[in-house]
C-alpha atoms as a PDB file:
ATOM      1  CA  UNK A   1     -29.831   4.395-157.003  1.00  0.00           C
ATOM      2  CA  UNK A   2     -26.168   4.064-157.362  1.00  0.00           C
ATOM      3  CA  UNK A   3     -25.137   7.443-158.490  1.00  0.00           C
ATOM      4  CA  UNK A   4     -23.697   9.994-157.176  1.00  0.00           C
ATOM      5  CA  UNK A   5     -26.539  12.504-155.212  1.00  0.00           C
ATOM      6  CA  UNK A   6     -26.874  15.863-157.493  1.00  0.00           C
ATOM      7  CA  UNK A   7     -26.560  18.412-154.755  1.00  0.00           C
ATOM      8  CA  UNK A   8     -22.888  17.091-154.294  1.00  0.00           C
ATOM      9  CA  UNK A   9     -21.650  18.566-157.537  1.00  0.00           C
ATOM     10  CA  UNK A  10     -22.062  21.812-155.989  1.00  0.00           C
ATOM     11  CA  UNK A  11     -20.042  20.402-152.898  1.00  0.00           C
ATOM     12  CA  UNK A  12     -17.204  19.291-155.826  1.00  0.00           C
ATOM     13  CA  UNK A  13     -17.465  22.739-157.467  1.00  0.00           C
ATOM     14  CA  UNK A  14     -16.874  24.255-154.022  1.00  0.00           C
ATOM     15  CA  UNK A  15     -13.542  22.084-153.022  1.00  0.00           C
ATOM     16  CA  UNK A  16     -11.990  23.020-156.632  1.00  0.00           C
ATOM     17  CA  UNK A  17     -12.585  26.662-156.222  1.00  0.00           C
ATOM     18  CA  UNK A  18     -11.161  26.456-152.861  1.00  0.00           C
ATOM     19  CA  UNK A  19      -8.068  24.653-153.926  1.00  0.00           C
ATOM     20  CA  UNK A  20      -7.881  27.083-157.275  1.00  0.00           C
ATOM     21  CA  UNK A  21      -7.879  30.325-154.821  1.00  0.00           C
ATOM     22  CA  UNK A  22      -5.505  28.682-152.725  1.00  0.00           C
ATOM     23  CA  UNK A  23      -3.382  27.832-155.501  1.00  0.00           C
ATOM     24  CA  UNK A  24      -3.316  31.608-156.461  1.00  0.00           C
ATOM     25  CA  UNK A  25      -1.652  32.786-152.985  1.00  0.00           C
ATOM     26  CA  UNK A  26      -5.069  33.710-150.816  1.00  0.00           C
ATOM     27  CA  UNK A  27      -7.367  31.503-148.994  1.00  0.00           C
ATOM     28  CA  UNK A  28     -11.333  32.133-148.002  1.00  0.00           C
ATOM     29  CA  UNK A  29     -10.120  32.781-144.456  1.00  0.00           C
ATOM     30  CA  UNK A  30      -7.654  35.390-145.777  1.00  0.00           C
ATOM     31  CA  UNK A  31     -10.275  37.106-147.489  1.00  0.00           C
ATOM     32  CA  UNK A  32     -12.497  36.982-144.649  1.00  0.00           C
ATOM     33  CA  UNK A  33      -9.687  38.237-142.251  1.00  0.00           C
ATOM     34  CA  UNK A  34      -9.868  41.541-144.312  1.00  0.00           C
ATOM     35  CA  UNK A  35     -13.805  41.708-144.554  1.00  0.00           C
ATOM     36  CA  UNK A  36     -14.390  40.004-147.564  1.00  0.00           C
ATOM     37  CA  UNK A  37     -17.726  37.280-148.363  1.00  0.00           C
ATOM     38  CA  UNK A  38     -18.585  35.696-151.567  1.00  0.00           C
ATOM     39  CA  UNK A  39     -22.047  34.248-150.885  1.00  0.00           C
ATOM     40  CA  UNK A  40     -23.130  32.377-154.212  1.00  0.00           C
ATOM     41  CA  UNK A  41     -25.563  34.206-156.397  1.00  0.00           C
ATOM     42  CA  UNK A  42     -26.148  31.851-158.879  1.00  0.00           C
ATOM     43  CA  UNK A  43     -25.469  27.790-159.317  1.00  0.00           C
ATOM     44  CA  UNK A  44     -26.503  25.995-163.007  1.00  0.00           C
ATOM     45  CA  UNK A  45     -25.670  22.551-163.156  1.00  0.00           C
ATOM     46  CA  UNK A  46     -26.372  20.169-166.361  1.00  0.00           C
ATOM     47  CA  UNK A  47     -26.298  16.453-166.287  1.00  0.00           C
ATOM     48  CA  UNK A  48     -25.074  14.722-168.963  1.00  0.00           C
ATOM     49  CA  UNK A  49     -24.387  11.124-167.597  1.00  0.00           C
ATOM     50  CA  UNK A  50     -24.553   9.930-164.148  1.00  0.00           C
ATOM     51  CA  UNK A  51     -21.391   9.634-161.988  1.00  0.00           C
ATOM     52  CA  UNK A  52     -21.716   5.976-159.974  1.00  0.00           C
ATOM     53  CA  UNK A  53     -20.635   5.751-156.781  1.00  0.00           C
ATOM     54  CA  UNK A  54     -16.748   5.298-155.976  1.00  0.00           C
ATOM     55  CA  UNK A  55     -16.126   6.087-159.702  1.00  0.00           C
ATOM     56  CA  UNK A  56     -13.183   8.227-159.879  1.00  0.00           C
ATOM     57  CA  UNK A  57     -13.757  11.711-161.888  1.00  0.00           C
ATOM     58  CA  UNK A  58     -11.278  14.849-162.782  1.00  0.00           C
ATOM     59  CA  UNK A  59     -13.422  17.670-161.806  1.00  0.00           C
ATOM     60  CA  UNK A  60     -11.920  21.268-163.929  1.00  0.00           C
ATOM     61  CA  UNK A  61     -12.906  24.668-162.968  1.00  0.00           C
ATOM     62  CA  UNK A  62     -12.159  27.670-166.180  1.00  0.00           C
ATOM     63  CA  UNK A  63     -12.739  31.394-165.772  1.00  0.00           C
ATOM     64  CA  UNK A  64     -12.747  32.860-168.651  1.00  0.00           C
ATOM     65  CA  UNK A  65     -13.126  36.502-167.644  1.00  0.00           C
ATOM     66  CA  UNK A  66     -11.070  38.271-164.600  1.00  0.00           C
ATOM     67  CA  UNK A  67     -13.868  39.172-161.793  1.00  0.00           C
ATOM     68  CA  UNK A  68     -15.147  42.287-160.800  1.00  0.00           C
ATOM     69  CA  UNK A  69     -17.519  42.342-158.184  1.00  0.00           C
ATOM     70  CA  UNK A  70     -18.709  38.623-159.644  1.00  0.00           C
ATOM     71  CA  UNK A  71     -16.553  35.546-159.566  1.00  0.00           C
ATOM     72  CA  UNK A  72     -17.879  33.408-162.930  1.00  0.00           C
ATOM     73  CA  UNK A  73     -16.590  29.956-162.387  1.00  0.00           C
ATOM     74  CA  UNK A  74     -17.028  27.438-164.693  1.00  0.00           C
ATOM     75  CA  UNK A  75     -16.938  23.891-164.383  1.00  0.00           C
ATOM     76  CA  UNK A  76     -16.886  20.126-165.920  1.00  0.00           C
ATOM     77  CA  UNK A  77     -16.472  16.634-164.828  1.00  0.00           C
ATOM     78  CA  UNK A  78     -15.154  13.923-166.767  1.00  0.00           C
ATOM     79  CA  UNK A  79     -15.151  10.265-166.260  1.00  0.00           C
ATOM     80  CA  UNK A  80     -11.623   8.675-166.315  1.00  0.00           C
ATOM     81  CA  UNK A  81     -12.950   7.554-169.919  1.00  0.00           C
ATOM     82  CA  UNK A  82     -12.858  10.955-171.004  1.00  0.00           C
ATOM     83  CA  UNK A  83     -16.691  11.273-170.898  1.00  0.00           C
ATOM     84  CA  UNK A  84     -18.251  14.491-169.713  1.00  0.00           C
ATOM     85  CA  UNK A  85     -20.935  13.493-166.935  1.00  0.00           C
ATOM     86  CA  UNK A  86     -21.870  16.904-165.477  1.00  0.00           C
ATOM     87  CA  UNK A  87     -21.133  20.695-166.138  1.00  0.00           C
ATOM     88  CA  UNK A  88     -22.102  23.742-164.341  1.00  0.00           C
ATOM     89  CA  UNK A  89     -21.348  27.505-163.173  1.00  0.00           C
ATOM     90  CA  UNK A  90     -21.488  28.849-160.235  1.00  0.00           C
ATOM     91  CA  UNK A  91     -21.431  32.726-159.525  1.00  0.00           C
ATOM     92  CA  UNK A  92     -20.129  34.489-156.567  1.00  0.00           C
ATOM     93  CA  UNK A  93     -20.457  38.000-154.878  1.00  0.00           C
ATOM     94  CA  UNK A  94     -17.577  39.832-153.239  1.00  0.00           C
ATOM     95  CA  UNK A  95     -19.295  41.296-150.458  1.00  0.00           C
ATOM     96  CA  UNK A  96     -18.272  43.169-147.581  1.00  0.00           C
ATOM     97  CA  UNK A  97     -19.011  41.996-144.003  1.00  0.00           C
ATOM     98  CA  UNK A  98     -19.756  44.321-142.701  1.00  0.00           C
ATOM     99  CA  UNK A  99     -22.419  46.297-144.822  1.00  0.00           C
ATOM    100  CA  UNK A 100     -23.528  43.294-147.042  1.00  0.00           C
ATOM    101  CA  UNK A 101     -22.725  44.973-149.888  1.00  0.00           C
ATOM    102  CA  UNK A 102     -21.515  44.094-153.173  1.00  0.00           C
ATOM    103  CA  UNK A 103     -17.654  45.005-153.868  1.00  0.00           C
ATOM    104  CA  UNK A 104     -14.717  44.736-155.847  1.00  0.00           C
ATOM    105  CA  UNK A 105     -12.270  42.060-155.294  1.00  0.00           C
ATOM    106  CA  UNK A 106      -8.801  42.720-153.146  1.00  0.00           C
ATOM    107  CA  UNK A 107      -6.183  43.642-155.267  1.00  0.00           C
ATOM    108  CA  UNK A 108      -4.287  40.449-153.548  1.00  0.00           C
ATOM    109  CA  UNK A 109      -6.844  38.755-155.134  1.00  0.00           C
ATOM    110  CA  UNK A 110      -6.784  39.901-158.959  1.00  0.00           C
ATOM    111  CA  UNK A 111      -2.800  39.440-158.636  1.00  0.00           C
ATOM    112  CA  UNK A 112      -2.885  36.134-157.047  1.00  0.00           C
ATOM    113  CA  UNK A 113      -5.369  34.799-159.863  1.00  0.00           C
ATOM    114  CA  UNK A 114      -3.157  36.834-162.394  1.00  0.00           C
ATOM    115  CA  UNK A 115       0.126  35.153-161.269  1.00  0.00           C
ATOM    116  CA  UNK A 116      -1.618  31.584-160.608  1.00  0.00           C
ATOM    117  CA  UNK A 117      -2.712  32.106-164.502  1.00  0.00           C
ATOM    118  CA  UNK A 118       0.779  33.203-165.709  1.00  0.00           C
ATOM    119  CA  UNK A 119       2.404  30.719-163.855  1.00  0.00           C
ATOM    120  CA  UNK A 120       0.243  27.329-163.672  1.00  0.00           C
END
């Protein structure tokens, strides 16, 4: 079709978050290390306009609220015309390995985002 397949938005949404944690001092692995998931609860995406294939795109990630036991990440891509082709949100569970069951972020966490915010 010459566009960019939908389910790798989510795949887009995922690298940013990644890179966005990162950025604020802890990684996934860190976070599993101390016993910590975050399984996806929830994934929204709306299309706006199509992405084509090798068309570059700035892909942003917001949170506009600091997590509790949900991560609520929000997202947009833009064509390098400025246009927005896609927007979404994705939200995440902190959950601990080893009971499956919903908890509060790490403090490392909170003050890496905190920092990252302050900072970036």
């Amino acid at each position: 079709m010459g566009y960019v397949y939908h389910g790798r938005y989510l795949e887009y949404f995922e690298t940013v978050r990644t890179e966005f944690i990162r950025k604020a001092g802890v990684t996934y692995k860190s976070l599993e290390d101390i016993g910590i998931m975050m399984p996806v609860m929830e994934a929204k995406l709306t299309f706006i306009k199509p992405v084509l294939y090798d068309e570059l795109v700035k892909v942003e990630m917001f949170i506009y609220e600091m997590p509790s036991v949900r991560l609520n990440t929000h997202y947009e891509i833009v064509g390098t015309d400025g246009t927005p082709r896609v927007k979404g949100e994705v939200t995440l569970c902190f959950m601990k390995q080893d009971t499956r069951r919903p908890c509060r972020p790490p403090a490392i966490f909170i003050q890496g985002i905190q920092s990252y915010i302050q900072n970036g």
